[in-house]
PDB file of N, CA and C in Angstrom:
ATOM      1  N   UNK A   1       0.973  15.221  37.122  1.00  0.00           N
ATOM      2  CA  UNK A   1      -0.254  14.531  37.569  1.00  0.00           C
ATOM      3  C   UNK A   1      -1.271  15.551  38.066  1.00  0.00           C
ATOM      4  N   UNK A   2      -0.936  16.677  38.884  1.00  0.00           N
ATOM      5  CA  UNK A   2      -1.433  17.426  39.601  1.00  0.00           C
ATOM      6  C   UNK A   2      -2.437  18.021  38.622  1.00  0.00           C
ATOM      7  N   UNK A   3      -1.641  18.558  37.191  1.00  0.00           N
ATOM      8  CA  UNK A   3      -2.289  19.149  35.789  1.00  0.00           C
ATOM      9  C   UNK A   3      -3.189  18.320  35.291  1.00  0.00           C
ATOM     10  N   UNK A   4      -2.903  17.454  35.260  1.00  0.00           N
ATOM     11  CA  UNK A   4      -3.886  16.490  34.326  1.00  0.00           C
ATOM     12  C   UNK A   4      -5.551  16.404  35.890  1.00  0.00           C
ATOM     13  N   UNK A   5      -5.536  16.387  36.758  1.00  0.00           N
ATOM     14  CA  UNK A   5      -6.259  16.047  37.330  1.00  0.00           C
ATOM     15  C   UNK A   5      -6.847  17.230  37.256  1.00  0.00           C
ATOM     16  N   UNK A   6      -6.350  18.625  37.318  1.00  0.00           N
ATOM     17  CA  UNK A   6      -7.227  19.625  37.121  1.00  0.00           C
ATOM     18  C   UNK A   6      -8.244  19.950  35.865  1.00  0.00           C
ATOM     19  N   UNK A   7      -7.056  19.210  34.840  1.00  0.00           N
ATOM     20  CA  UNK A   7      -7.832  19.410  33.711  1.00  0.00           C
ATOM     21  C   UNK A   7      -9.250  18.716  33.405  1.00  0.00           C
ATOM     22  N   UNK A   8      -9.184  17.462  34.178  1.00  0.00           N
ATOM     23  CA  UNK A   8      -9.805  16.308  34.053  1.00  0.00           C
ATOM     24  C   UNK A   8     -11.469  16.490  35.239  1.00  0.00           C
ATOM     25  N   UNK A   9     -10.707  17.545  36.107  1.00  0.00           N
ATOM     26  CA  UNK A   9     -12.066  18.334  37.144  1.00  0.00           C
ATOM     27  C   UNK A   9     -12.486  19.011  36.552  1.00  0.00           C
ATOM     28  N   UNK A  10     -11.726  19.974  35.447  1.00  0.00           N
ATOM     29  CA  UNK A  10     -12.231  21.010  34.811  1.00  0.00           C
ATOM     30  C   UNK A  10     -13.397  20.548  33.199  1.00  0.00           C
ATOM     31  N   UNK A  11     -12.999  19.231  32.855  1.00  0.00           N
ATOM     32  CA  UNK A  11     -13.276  18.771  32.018  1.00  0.00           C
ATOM     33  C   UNK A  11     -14.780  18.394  32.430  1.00  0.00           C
ATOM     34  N   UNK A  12     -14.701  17.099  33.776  1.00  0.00           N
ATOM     35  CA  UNK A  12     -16.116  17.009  34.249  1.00  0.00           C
ATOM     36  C   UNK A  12     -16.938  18.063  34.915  1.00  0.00           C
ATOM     37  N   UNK A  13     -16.125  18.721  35.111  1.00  0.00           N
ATOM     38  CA  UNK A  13     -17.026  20.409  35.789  1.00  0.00           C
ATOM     39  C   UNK A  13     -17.047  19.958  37.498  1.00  0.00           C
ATOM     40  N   UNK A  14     -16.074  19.609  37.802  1.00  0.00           N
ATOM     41  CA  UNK A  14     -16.311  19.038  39.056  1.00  0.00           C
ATOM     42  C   UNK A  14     -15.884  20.775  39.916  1.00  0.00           C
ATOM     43  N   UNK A  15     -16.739  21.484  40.477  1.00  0.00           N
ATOM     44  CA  UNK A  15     -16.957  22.756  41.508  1.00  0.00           C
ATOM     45  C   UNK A  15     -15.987  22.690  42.544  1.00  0.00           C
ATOM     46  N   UNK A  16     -15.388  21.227  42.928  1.00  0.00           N
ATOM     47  CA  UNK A  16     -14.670  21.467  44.314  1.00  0.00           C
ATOM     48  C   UNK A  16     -13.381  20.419  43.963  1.00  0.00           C
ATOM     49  N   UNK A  17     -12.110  20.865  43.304  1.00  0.00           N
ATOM     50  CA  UNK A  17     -11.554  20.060  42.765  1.00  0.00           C
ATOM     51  C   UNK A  17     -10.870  19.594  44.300  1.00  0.00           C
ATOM     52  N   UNK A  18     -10.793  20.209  45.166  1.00  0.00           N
ATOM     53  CA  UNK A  18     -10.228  19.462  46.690  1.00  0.00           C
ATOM     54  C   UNK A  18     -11.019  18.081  46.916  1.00  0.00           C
ATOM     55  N   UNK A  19     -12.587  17.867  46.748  1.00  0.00           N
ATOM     56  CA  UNK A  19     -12.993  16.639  46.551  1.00  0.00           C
ATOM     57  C   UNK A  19     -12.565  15.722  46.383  1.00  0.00           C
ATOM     58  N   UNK A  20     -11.924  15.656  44.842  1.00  0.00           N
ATOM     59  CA  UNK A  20     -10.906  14.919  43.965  1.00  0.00           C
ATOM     60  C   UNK A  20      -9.983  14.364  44.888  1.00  0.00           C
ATOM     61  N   UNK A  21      -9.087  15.409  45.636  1.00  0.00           N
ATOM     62  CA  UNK A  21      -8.191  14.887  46.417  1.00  0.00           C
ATOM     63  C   UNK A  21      -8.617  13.815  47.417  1.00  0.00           C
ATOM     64  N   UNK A  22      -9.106  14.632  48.390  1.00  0.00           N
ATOM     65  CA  UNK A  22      -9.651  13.970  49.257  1.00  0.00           C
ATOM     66  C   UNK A  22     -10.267  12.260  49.312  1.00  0.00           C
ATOM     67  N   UNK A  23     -10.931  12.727  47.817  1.00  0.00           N
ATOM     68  CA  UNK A  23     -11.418  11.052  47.523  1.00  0.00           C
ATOM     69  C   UNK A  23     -10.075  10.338  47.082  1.00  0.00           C
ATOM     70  N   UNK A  24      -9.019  10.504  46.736  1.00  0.00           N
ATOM     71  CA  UNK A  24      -7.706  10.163  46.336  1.00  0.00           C
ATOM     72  C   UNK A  24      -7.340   9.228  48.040  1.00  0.00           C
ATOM     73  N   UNK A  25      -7.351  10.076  48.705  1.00  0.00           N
ATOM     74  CA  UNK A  25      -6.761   9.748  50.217  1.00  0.00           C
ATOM     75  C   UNK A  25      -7.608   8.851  51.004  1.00  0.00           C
ATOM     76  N   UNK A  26      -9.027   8.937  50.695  1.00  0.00           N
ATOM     77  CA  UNK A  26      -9.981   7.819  51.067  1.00  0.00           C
ATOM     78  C   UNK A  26     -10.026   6.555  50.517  1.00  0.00           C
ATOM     79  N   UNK A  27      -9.652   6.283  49.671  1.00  0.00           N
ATOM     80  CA  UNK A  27      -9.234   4.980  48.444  1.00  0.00           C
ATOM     81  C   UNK A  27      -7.636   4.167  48.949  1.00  0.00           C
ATOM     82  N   UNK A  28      -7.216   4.983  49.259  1.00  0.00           N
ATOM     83  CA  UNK A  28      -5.666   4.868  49.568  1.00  0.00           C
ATOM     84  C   UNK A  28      -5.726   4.334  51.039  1.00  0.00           C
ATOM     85  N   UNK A  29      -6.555   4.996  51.996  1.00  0.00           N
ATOM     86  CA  UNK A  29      -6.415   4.263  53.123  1.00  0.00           C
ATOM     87  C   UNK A  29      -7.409   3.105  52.817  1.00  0.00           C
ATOM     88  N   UNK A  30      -7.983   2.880  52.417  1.00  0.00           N
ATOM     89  CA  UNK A  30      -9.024   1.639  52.665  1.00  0.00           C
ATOM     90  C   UNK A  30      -8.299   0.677  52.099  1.00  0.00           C
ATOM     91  N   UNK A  31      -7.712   0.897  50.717  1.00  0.00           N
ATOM     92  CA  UNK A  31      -6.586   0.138  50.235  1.00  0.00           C
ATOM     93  C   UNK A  31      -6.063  -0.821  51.171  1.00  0.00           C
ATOM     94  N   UNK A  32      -5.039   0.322  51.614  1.00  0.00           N
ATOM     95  CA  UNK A  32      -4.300  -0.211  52.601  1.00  0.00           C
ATOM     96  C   UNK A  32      -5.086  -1.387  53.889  1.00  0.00           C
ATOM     97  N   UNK A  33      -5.930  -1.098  54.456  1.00  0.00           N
ATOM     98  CA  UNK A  33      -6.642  -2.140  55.209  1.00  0.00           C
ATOM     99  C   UNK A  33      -7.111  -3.412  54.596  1.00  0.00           C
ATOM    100  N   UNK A  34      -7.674  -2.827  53.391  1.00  0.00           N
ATOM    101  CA  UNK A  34      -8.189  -4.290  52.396  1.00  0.00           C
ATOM    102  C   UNK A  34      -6.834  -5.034  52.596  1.00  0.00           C
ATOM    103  N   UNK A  35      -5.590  -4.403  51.889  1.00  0.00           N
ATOM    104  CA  UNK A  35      -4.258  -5.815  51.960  1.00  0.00           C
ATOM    105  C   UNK A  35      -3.871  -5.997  53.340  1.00  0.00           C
ATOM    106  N   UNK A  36      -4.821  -5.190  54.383  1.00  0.00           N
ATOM    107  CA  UNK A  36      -3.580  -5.979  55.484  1.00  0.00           C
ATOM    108  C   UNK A  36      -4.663  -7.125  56.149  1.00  0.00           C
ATOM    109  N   UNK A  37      -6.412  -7.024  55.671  1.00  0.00           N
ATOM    110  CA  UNK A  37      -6.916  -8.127  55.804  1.00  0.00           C
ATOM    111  C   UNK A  37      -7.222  -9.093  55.082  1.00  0.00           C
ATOM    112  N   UNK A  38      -6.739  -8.569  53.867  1.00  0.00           N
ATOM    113  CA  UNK A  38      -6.352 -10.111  52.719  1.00  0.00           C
ATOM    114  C   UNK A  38      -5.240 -10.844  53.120  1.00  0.00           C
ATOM    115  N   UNK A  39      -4.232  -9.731  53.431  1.00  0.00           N
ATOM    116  CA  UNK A  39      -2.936 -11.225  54.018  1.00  0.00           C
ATOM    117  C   UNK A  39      -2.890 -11.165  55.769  1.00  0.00           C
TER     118      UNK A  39
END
């Protein structure tokens, strides 16, 4: 997964592939709040 995401930063030309991550971990927590105020 790790490969493919580089390739895929490298592909869009994304300069700060830590971004990527980061936005990974911001999605993931909000996630998580969305289902705990849907149920």
């Amino acid at each position: 997964a790790g490969e493919a995401e580089e390739e895929v930063a490298a592909a869009v030309g994304d300069p700060v592939p830590d971004r990527g991550r980061h936005h990974r971990e911001e999605p993931g927590e909000g996630d998580r709040d969305r289902d705990a105020e849907v149920v």
